[in-house]
Protein backbone atom coordinates (compact mmCIF):
# COMPACT_ATOMS: atom_id res chain seq x y z
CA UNK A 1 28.68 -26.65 -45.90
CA UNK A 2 32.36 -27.38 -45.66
CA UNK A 3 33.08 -26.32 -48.65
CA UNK A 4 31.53 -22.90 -47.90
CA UNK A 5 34.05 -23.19 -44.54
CA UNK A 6 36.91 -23.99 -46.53
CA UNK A 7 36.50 -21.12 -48.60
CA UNK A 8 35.67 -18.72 -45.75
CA UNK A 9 39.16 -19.53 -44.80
CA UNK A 10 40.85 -18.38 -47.60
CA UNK A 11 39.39 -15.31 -47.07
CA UNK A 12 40.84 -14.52 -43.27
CA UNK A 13 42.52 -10.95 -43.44
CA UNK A 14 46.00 -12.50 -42.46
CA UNK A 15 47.82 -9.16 -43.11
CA UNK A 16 46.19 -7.54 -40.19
CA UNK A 17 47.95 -10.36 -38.17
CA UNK A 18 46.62 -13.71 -36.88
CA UNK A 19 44.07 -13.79 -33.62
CA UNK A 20 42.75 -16.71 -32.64
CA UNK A 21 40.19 -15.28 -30.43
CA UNK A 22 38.80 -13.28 -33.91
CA UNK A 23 39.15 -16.74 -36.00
CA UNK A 24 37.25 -18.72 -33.28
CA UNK A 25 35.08 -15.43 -33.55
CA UNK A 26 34.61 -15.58 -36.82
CA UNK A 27 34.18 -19.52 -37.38
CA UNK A 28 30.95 -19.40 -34.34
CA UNK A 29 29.66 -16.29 -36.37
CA UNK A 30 30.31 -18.45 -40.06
CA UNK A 31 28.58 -21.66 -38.23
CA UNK A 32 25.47 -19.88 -36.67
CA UNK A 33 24.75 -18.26 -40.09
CA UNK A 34 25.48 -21.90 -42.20
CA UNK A 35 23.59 -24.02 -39.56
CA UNK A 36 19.45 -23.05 -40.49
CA UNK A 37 20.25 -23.42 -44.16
CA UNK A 38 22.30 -26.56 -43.84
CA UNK A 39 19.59 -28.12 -41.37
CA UNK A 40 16.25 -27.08 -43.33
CA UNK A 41 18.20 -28.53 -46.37
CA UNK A 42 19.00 -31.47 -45.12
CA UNK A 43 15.35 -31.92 -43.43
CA UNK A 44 13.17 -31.28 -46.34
CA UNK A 45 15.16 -31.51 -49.50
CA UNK A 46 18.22 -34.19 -49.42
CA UNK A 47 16.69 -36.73 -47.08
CA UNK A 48 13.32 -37.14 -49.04
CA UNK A 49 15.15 -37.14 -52.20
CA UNK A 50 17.59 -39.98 -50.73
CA UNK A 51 14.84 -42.13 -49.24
CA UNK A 52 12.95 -42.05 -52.71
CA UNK A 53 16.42 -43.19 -54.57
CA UNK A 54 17.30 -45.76 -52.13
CA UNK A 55 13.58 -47.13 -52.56
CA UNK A 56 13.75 -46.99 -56.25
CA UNK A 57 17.57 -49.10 -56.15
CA UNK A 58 16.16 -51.55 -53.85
CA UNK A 59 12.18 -51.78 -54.57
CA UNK A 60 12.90 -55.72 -55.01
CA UNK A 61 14.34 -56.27 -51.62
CA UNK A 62 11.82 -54.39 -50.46
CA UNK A 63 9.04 -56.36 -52.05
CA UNK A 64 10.55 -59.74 -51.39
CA UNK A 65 10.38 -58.72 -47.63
CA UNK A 66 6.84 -57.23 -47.32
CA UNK A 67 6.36 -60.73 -49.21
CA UNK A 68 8.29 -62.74 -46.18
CA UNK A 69 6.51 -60.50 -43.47
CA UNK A 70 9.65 -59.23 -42.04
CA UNK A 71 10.04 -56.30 -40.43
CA UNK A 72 13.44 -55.38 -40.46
């Protein structure tokens, strides 16, 4: 998402003159729209796919300490 900022930025019509009312403006307008994508993303698609890889790079530990009975 901060890349998408970033590049929103570049984009600010400077030649009709600098507000910084109408940049706040337009950064709450940018976040509100960025915000449901970024969230639903991040709930459905990138955190399942970083639990499975994190349980794939560590299945040993995590058999060794079902094996122990710890649950930490």
């Amino acid at each position: 998402m901060a890349p998408c900022r970033r590049a929103y930025a570049l984009y600010y019509p400077y030649y009709a003159g600098f507000s910084a009312a109408a940049f706040l403006a337009n950064w709450l307008k940018l976040v509100c729209f960025n915000f449901p994508f970024a969230f639903f993303t991040q709930l459905f698609f990138i955190q399942p796919a970083v639990r499975l890889i994190f349980k794939l790079l560590f299945r040993r530990d995590i058999k060794a300490r079902v094996a122990l009975g710890e649950s930490g």
